[in-house]
C-alpha atoms as a PDB file:
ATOM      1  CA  UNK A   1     198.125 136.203 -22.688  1.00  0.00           C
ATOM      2  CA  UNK A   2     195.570 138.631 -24.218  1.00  0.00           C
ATOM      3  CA  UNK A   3     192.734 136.859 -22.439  1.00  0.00           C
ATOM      4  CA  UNK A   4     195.063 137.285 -19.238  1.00  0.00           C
ATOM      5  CA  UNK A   5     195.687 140.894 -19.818  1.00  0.00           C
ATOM      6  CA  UNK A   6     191.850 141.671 -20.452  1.00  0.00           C
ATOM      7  CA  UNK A   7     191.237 140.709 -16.906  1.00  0.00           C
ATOM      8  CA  UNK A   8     190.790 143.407 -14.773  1.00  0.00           C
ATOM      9  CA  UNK A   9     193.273 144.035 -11.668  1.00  0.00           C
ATOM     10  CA  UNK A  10     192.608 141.707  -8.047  1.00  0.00           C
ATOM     11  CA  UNK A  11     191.342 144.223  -5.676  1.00  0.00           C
ATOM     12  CA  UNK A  12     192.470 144.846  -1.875  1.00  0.00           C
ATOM     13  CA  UNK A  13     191.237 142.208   0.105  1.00  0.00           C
ATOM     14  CA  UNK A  14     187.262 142.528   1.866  1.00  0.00           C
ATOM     15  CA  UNK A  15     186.467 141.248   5.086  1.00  0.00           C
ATOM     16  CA  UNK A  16     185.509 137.719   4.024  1.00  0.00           C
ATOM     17  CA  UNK A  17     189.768 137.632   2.890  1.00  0.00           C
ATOM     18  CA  UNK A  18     191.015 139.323   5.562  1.00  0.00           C
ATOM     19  CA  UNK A  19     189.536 136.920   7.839  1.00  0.00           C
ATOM     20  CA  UNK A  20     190.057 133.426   6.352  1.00  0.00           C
ATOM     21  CA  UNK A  21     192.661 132.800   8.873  1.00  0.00           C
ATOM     22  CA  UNK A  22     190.505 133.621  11.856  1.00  0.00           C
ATOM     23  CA  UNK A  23     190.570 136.982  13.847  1.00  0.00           C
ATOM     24  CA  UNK A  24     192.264 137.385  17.489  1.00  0.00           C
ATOM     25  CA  UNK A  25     188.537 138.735  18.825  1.00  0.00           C
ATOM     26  CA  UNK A  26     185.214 139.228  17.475  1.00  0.00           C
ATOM     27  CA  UNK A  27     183.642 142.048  19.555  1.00  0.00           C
ATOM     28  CA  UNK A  28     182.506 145.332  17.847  1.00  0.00           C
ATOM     29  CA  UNK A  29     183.948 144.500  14.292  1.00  0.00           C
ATOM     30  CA  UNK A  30     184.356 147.385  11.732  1.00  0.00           C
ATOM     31  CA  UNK A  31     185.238 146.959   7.839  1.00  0.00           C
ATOM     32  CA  UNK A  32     186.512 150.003   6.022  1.00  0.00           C
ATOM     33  CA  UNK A  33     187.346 149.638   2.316  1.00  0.00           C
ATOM     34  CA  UNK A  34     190.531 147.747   3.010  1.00  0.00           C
ATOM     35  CA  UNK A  35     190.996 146.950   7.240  1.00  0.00           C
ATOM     36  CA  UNK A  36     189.150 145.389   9.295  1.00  0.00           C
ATOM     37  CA  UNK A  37     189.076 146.794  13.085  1.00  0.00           C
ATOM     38  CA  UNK A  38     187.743 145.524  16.138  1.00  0.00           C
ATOM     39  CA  UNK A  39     186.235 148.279  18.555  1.00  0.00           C
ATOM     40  CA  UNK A  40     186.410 148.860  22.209  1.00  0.00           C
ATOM     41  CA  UNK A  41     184.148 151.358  23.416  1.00  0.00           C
ATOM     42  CA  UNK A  42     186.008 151.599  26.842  1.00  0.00           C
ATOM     43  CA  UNK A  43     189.505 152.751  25.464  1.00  0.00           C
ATOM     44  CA  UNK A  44     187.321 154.671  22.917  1.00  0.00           C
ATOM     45  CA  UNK A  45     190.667 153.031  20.335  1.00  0.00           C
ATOM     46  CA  UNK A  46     190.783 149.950  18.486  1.00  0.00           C
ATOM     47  CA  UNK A  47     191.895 146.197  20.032  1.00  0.00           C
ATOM     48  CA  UNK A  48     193.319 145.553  16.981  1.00  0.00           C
ATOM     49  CA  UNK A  49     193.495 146.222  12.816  1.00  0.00           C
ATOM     50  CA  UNK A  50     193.981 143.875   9.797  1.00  0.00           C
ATOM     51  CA  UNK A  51     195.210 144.753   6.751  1.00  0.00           C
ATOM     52  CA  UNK A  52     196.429 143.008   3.597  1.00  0.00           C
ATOM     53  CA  UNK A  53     199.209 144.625   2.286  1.00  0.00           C
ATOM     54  CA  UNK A  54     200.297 144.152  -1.636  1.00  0.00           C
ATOM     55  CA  UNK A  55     202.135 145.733  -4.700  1.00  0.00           C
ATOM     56  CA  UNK A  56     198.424 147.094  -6.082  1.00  0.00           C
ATOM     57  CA  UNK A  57     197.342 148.407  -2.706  1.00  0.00           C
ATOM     58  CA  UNK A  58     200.591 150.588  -2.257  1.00  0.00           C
ATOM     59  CA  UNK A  59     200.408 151.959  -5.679  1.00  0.00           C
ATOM     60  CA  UNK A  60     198.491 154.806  -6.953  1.00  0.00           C
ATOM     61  CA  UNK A  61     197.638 158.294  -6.927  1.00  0.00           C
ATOM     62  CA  UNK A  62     195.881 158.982  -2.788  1.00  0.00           C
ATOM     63  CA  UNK A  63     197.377 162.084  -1.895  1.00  0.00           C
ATOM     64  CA  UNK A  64     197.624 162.307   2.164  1.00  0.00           C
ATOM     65  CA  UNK A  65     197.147 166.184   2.122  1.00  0.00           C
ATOM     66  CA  UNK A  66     193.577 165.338   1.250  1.00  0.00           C
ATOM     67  CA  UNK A  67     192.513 163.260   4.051  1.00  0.00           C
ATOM     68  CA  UNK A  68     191.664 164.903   7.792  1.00  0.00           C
ATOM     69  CA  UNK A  69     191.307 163.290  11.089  1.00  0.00           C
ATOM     70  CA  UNK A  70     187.635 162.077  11.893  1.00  0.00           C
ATOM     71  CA  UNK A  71     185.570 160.635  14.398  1.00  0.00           C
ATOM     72  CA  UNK A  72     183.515 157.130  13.280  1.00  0.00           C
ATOM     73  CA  UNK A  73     180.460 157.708  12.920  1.00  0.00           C
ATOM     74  CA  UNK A  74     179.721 154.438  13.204  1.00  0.00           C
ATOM     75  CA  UNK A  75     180.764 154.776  16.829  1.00  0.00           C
ATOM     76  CA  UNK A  76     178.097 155.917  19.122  1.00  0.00           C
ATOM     77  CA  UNK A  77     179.244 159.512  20.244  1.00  0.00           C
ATOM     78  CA  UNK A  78     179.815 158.102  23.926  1.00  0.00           C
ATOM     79  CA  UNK A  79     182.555 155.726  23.063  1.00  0.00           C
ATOM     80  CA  UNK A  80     184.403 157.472  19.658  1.00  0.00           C
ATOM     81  CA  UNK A  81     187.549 159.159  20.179  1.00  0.00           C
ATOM     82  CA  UNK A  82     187.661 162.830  19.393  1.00  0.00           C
ATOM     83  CA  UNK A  83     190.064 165.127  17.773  1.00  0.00           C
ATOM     84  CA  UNK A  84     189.816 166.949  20.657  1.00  0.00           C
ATOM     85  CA  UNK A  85     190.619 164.140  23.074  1.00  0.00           C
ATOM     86  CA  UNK A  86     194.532 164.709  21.559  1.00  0.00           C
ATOM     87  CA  UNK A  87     194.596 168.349  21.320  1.00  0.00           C
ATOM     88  CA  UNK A  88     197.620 169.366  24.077  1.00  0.00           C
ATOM     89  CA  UNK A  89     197.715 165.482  25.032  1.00  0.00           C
ATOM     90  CA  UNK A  90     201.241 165.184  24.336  1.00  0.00           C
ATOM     91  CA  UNK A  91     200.471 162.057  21.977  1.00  0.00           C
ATOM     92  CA  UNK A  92     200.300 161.661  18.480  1.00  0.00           C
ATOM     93  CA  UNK A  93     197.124 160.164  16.876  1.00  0.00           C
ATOM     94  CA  UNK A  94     199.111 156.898  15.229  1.00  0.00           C
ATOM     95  CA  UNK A  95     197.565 155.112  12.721  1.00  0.00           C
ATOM     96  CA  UNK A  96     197.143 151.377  13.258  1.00  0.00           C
ATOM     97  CA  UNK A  97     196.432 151.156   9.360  1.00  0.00           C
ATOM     98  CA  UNK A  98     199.000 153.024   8.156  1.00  0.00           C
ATOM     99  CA  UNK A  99     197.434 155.718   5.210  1.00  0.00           C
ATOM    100  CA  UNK A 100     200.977 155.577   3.142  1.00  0.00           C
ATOM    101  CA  UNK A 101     199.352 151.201   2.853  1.00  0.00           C
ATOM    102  CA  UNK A 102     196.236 152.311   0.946  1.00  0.00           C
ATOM    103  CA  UNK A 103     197.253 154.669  -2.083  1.00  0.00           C
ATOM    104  CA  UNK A 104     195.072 152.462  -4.313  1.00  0.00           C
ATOM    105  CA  UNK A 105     192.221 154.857  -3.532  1.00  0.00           C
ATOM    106  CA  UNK A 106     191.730 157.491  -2.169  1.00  0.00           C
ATOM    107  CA  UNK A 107     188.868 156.595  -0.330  1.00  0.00           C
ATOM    108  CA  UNK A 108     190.573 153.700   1.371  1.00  0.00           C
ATOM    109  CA  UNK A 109     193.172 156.088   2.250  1.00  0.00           C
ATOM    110  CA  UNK A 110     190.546 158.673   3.712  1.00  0.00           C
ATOM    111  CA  UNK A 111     189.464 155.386   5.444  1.00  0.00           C
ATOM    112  CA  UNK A 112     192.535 155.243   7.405  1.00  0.00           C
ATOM    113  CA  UNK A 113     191.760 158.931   8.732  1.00  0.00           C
ATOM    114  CA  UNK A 114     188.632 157.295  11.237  1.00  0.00           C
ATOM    115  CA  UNK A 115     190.064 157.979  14.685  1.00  0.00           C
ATOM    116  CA  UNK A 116     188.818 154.538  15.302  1.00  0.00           C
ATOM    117  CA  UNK A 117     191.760 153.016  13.585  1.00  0.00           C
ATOM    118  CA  UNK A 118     194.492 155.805  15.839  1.00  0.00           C
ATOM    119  CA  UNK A 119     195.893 154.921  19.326  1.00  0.00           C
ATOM    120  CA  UNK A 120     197.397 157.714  20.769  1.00  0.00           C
ATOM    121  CA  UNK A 121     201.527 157.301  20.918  1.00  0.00           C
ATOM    122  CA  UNK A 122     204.443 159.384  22.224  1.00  0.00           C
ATOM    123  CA  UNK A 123     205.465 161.627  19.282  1.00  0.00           C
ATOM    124  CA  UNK A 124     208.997 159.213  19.470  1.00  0.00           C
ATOM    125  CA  UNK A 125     207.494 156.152  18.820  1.00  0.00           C
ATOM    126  CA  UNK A 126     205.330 157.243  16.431  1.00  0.00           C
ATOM    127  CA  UNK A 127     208.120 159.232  14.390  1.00  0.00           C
ATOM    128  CA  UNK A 128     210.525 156.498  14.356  1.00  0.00           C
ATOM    129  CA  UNK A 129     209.965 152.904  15.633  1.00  0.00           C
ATOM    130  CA  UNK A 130     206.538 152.827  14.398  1.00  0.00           C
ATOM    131  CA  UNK A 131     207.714 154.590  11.186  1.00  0.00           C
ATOM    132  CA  UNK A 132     210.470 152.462  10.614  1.00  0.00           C
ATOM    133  CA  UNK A 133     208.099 149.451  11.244  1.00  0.00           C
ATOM    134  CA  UNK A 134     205.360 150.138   8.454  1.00  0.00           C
ATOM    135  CA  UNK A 135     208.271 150.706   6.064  1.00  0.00           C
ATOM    136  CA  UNK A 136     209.417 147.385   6.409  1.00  0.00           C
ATOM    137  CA  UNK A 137     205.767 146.078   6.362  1.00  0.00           C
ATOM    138  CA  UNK A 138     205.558 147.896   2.520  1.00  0.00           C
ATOM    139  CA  UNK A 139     208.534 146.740   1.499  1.00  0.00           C
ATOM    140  CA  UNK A 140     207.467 142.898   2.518  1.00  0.00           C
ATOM    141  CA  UNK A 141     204.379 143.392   0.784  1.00  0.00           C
ATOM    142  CA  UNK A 142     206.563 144.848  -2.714  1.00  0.00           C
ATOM    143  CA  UNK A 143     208.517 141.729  -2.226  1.00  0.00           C
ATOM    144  CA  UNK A 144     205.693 138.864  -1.424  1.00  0.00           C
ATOM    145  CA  UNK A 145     202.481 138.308  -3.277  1.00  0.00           C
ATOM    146  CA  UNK A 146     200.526 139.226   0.243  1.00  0.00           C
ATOM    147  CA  UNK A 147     201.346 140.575   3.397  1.00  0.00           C
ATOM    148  CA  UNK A 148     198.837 140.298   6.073  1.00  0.00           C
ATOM    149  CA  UNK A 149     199.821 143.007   9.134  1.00  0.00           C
ATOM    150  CA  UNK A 150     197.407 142.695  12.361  1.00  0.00           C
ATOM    151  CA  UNK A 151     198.756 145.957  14.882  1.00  0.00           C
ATOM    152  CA  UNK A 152     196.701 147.273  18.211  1.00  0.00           C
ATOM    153  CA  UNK A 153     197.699 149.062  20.676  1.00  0.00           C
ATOM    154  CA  UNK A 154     199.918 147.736  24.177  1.00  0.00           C
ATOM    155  CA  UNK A 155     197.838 149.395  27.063  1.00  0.00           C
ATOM    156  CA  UNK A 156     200.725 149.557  29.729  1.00  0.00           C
ATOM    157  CA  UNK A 157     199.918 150.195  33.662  1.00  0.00           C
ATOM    158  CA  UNK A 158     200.918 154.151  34.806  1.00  0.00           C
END
């Protein structure tokens, strides 16, 4: 037990665990400190996110008041989403990684701020539905060893 005890605590999952099981597109790939995203430039928004969600990555001391809304830099200023592209849009900018998943550091918290990982939602959905929906997806992962949560956004005709 003392040699068990001396080991120091797993870590959120990298890229290389996040996608052992395959990914649903390979196109434009961005890792963050604990998602993976893939990118498309057209919708200037992400196709989809991956996360692994556990007890240790939900736990810790990330305060949300310190993290702002940013564009990616890694995102060539043609294609990256704006703050400004929401300002009096009537949508919300909705995380796809949820921050309130990554209190293990604040970084990977901050992480979640990249408006590359936000598609833009009615202020409804993203207020309750969605809401309700990463709640449950936290309290899977406080109940389960790992929780792997893959979201994107549902680009519906006008």
């Amino acid at each position: 037990l003392a040699a068990a005890a001396a080991l120091p605590p797993p870590q959120p999952a990298g890229s290389t665990e996040l996608a052992k099981y395959g990914l649903p597109g390979l196109a434009q790939l961005r890792s963050r400190e604990s998602y993976v995203l893939c990118y498309d430039p057209r919708s200037r928004s992400a196709l989809w996110v991956i996360e692994r969600l556990n007890r240790d990555t939900l736990s810790g001391a990330s305060e949300r008041a310190s993290c702002d809304f940013q564009e990616d830099g890694s995102v060539h200023e043609y294609h990256r989403a704006t703050n400004a592209d929401y300002r009096g849009s009537g949508f919300d900018r909705g995380h796809l990684a949820a921050a309130a998943n990554h209190k293990w550091s604040q970084k990977a918290m901050q992480d979640t701020f990249y408006l590359s990982n936000v598609a833009p939602q009615v202020p409804h959905l993203n207020q309750n539905a969605w809401n309700n929906l990463e709640k449950y997806s936290r309290s899977l992962a406080r109940n389960n060893k790992n929780v792997y949560v893959c979201t994107g956004p549902l680009f519906l005709p006008r």
